[in-house]
Protein backbone atom coordinates (compact mmCIF):
# COMPACT_ATOMS: atom_id res chain seq x y z
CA UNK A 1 -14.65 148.68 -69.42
CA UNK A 2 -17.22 150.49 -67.19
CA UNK A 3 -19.53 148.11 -65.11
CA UNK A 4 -21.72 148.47 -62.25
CA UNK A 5 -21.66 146.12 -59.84
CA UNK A 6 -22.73 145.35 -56.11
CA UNK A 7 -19.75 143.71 -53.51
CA UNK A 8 -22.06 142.56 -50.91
CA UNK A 9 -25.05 142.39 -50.51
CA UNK A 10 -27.85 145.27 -49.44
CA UNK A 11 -29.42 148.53 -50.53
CA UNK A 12 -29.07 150.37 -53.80
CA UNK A 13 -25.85 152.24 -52.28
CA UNK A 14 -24.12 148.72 -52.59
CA UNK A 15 -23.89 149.65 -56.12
CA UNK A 16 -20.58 150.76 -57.57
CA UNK A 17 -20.04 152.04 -61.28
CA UNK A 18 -16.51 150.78 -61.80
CA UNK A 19 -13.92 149.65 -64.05
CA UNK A 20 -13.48 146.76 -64.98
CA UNK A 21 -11.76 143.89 -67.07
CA UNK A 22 -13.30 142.97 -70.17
CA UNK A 23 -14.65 139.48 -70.27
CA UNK A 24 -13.47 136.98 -72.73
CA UNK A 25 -15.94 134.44 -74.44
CA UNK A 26 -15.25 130.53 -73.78
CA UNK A 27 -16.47 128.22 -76.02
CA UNK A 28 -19.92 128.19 -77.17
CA UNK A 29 -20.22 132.08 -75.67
CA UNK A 30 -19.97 135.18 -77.56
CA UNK A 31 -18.98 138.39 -76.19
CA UNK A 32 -22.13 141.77 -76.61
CA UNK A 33 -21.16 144.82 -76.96
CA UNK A 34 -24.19 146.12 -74.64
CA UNK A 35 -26.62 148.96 -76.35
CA UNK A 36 -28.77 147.90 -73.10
CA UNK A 37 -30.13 146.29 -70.45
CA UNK A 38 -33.26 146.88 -68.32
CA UNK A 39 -34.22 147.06 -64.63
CA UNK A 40 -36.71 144.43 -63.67
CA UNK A 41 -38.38 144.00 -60.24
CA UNK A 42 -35.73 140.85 -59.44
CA UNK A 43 -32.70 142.79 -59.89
CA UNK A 44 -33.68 144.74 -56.36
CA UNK A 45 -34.11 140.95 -54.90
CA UNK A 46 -31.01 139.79 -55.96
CA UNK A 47 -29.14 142.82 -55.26
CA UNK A 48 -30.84 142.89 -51.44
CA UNK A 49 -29.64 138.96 -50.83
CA UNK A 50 -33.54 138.27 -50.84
CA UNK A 51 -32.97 135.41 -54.11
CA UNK A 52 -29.87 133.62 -53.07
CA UNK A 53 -31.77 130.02 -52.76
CA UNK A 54 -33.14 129.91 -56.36
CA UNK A 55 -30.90 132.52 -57.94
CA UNK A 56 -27.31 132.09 -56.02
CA UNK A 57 -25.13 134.57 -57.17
CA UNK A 58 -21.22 134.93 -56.93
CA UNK A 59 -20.09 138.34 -55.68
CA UNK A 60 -18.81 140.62 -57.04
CA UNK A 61 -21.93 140.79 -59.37
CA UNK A 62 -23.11 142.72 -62.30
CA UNK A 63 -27.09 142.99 -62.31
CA UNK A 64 -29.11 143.10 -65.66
CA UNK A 65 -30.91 139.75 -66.63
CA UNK A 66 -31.75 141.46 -70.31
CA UNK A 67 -29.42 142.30 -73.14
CA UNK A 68 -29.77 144.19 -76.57
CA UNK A 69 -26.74 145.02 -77.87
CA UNK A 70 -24.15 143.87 -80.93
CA UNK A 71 -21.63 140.65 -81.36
CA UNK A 72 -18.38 141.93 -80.28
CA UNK A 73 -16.25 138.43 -80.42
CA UNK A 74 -17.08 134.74 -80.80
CA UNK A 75 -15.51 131.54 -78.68
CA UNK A 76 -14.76 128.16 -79.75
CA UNK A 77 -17.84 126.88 -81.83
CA UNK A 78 -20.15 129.20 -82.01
CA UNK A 79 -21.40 129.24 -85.89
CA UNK A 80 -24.74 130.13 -85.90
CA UNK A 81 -24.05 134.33 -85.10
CA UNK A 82 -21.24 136.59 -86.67
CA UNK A 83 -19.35 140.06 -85.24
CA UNK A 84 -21.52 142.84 -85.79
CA UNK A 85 -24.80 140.68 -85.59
CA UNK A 86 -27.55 142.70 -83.59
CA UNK A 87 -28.96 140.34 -81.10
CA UNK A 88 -31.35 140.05 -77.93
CA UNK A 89 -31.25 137.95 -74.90
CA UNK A 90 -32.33 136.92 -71.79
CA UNK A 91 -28.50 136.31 -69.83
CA UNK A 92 -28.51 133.27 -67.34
CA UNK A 93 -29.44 135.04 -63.90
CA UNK A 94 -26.83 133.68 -62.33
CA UNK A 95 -24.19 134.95 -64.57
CA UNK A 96 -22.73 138.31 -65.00
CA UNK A 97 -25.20 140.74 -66.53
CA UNK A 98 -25.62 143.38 -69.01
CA UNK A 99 -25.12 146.86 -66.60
CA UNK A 100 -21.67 146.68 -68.59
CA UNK A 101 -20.29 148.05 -71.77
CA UNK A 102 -19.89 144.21 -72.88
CA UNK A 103 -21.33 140.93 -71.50
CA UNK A 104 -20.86 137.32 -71.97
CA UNK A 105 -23.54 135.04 -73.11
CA UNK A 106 -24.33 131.93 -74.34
CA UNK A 107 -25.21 132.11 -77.86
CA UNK A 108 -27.76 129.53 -77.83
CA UNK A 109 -29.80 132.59 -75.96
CA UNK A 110 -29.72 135.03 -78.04
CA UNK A 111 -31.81 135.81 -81.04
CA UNK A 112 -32.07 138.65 -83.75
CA UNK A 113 -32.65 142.19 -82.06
CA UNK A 114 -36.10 143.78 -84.44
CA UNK A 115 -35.23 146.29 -87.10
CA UNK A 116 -37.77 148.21 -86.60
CA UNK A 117 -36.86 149.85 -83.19
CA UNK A 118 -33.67 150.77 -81.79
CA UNK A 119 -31.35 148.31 -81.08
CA UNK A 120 -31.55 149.73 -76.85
CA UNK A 121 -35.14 149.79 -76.90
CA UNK A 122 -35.31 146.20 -77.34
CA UNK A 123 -33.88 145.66 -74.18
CA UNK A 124 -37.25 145.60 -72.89
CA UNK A 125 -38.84 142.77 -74.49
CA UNK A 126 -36.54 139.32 -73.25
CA UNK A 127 -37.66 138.49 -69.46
CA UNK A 128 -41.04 140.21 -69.47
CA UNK A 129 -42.39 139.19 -72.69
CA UNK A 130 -40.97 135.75 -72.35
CA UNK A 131 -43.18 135.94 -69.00
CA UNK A 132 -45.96 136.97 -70.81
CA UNK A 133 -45.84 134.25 -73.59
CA UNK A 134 -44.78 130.80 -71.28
CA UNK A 135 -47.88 132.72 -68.67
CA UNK A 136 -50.72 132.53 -71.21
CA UNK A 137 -49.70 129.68 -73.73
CA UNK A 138 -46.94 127.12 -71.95
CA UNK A 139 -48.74 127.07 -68.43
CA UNK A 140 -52.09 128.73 -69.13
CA UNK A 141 -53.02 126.98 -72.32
CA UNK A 142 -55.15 130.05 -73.68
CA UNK A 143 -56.67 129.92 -76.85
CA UNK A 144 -59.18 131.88 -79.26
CA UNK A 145 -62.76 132.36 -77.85
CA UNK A 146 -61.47 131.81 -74.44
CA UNK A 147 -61.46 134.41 -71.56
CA UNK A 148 -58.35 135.67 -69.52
CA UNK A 149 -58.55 138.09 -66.79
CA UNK A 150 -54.83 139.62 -66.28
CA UNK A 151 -54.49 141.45 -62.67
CA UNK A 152 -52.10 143.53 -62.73
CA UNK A 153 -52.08 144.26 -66.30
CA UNK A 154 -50.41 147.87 -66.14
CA UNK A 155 -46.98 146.24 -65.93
CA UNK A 156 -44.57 145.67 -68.57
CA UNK A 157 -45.55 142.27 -68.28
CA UNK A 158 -49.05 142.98 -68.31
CA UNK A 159 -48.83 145.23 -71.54
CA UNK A 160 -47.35 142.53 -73.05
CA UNK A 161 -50.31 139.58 -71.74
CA UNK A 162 -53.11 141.68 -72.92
CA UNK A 163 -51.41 141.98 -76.58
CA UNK A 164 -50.63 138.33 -77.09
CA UNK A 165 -54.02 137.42 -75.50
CA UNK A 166 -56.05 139.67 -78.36
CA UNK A 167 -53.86 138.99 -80.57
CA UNK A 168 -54.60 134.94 -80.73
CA UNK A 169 -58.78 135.95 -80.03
CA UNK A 170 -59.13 135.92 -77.00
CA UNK A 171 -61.56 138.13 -74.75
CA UNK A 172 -59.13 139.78 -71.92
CA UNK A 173 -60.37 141.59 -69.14
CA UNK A 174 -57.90 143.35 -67.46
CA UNK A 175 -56.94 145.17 -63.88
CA UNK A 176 -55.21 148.29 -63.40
CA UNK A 177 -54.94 151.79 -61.80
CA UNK A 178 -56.25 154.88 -63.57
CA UNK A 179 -52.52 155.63 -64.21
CA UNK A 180 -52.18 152.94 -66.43
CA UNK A 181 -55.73 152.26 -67.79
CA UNK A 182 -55.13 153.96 -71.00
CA UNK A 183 -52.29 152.20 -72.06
CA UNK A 184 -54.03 149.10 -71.21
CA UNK A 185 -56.36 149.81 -73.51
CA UNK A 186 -54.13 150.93 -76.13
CA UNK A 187 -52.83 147.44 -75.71
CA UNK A 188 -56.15 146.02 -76.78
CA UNK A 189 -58.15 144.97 -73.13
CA UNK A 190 -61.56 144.50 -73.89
CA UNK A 191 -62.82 145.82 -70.10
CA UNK A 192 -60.36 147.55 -67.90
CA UNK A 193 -61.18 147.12 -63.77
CA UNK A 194 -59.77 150.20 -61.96
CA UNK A 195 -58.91 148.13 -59.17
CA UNK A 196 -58.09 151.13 -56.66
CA UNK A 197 -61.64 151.50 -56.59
CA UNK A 198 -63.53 148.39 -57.78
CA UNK A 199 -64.01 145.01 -56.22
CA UNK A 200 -62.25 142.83 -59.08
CA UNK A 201 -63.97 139.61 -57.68
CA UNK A 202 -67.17 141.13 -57.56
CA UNK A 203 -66.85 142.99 -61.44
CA UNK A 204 -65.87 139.93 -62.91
CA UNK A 205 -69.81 138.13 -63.53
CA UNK A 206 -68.61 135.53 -66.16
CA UNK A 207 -66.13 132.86 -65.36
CA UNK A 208 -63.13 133.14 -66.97
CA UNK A 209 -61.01 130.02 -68.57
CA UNK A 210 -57.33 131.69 -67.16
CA UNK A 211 -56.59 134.55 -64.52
CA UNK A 212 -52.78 135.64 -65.05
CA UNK A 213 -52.10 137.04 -61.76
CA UNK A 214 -49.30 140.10 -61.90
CA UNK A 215 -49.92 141.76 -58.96
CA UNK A 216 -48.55 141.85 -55.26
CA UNK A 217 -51.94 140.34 -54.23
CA UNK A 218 -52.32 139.16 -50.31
CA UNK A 219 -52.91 135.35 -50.24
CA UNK A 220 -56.41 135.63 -49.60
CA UNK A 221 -56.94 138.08 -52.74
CA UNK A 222 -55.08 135.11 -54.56
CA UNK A 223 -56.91 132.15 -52.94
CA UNK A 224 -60.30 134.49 -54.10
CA UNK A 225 -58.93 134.67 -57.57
CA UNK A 226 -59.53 131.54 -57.94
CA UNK A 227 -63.67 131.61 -57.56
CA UNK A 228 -63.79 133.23 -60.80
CA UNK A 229 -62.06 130.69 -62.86
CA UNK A 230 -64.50 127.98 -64.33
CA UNK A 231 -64.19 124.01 -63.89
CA UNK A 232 -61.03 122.81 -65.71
CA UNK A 233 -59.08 126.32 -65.96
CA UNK A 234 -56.23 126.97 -64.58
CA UNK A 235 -54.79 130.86 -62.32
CA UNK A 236 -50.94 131.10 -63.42
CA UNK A 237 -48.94 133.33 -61.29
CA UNK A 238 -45.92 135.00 -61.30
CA UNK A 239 -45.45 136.07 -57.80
CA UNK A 240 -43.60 133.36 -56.32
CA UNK A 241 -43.07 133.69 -52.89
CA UNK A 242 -46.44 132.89 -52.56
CA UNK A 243 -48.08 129.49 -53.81
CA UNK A 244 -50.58 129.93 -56.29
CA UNK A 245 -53.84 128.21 -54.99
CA UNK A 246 -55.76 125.16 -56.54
CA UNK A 247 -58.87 123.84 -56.37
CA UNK A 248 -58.94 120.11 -57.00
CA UNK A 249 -62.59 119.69 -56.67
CA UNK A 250 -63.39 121.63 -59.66
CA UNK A 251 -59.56 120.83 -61.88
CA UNK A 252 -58.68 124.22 -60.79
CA UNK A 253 -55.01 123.93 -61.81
CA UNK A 254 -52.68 126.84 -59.72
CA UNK A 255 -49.67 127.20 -61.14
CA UNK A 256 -46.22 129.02 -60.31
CA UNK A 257 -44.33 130.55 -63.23
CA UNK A 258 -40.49 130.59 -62.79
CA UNK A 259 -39.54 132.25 -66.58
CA UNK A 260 -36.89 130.52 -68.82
CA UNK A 261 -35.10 131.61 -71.02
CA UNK A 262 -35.93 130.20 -74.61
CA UNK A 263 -34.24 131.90 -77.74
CA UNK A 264 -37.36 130.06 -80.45
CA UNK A 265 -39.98 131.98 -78.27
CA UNK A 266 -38.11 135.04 -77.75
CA UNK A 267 -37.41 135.23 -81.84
CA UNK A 268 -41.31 134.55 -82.29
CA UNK A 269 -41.86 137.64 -79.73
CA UNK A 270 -39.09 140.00 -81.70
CA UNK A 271 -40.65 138.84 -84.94
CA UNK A 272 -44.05 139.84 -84.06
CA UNK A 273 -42.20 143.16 -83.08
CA UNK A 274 -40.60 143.45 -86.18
CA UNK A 275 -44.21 142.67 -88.07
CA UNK A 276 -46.05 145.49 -85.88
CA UNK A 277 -48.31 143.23 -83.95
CA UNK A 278 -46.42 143.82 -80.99
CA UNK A 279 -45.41 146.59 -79.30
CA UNK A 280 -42.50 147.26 -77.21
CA UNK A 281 -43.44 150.16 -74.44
CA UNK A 282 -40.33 152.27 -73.14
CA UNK A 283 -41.39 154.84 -70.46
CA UNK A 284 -37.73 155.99 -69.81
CA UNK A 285 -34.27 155.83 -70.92
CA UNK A 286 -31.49 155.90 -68.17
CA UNK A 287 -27.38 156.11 -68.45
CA UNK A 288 -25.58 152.68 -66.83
CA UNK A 289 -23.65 155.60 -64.03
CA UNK A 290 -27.30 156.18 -62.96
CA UNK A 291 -28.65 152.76 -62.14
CA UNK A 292 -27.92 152.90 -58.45
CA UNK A 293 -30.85 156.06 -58.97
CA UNK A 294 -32.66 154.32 -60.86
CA UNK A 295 -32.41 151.02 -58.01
CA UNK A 296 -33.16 153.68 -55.23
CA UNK A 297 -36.57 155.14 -56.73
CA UNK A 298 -37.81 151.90 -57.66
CA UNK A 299 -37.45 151.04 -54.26
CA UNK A 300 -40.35 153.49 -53.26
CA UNK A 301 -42.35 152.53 -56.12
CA UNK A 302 -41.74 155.33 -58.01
CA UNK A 303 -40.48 153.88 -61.88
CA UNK A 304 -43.36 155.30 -64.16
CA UNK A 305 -43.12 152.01 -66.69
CA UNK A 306 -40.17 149.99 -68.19
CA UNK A 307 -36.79 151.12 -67.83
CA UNK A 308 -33.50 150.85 -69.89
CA UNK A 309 -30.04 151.31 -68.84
CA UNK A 310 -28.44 152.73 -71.69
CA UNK A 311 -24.44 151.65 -71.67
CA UNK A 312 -22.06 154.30 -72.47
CA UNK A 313 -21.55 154.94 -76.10
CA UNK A 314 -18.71 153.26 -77.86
């Protein structure tokens, strides 16, 4: 089968599209026939060496933490999923991944792909909308009436935060560039902050109950973050080489979010896909004997919105 996958570590020409030997499932694993996987932010860490304390990889590796694609085969035990089942999944990320025509997984991640999308699109919703979700309700406790400010909300996570966070009744102000603004509206923001040109601490007059930090802040945009959050609220963040900041006085919780994978919340997420509430954003649709393009642009910032690596048709 074709595979790309990186022999050392190091830039995006460290990538090789390859043949390889198809992987056979052990017991409780099942073997995907990949429609897709997508690139995520990470997969440039990983791939540069940068994540080998929390996520140590074996080498050679295959990157792609998400997976949409069909059952191919079934090991010892698994009962729960048949061949041909169309299923979703966020792959262990220190595992092989899913920039391959098949993957193994465990099938006690995986869940039923939606119907109402295609099967590759839905690459796009396992690690950043499980972000989204443990961000706002496992960590952040929001609920309806409350306020959220999401920084960074022009992400693919952030599309995702600011349509859960309506969605439950919540007010959500959000920050973005005037590339994205739009869409963050679209997505159901009740103020957008153009924060290219706008003092976010200054625009925000109201305390807010949660601030979901997205963004590549500087620790002292972080620590400032927190001055808008009222007594007892908590600032989640996902960018975790740098502490989120607390304060104690006031039961200012800071909090850092490392994602799990967890197949209940990811089937809630692809229900609520399948239902129309939520909506799964695809700005672009890439073949797996591109990827080491596609690692090379993101590099210099330059993906326009969620990517999918589409693997070669069967």
């Amino acid at each position: 089968m074709k595979a790309v996958r990186f022999h050392e570590f190091g830039g995006p020409e460290a990538l090789r599209y390859e043949d390889v030997e198809q992987p056979v499932p052990g017991a409780g694993e099942v073997r995907v026939r990949v429609a897709a996987t997508s690139f995520n932010g990470v997969d440039g860490n990983i791939r540069a060496g940068y994540m080998q304390g929390p996520i140590p990889v074996r080498l050679p590796h295959t990157p792609g933490i998400d997976v949409a694609g069909t059952v191919d085969a079934l090991g010892e035990g698994v009962t729960d999923l048949a061949v041909g089942d169309r299923v979703i999944g966020f792959l262990p990320m220190t595992g092989a991944g899913a920039a391959a025509e098949y993957v193994i997984a465990p099938a006690e991640i995986l869940t039923g792909a939606p119907r109402n999308i295609p099967l590759a699109d839905s690459a796009a919703l396992p690690l950043v909308g499980l972000t989204a979700w443990q961000a706002l309700f496992d960590h952040g406790n929001l609920t309806a009436g409350q306020r959220v400010l999401i920084n960074g909300a022009g992400g693919a996570v952030g599309g995702y935060a600011v349509q859960l966070a309506k969605e439950i009744g919540a007010e959500v102000i959000a920050t973005a560039s005037p590339r994205s603004a739009q869409r963050v509206k679209s997505d159901g923001a009740d103020r957008v902050i153009d924060h290219t040109t706008t003092d976010v601490v200054a625009a925000v007059t109201e305390p807010v109950d949660l601030v979901l930090n997205l963004a590549p802040v500087t620790p002292e945009q972080l620590a400032a973050l927190v001055t808008l959050v009222r007594d007892g609220g908590a600032l989640v963040n996902t960018t975790v080489w740098m502490p989120a900041p607390s304060d104690e006085a006031r039961g200012v919780r800071g909090i850092d979010l490392f994602v799990r994978s967890d197949a209940d919340q990811l089937a809630d997420l692809a229900a609520r896909v399948g239902t129309g509430e939520l909506r799964v954003d695809v700005a672009e649709r890439v073949a797996l004997a591109d990827l080491p393009a596609l690692h090379t642009r993101a590099g210099t910032g330059e993906l326009p919105g969620k990517t999918i690596i589409l693997a070669p048709a069967a």
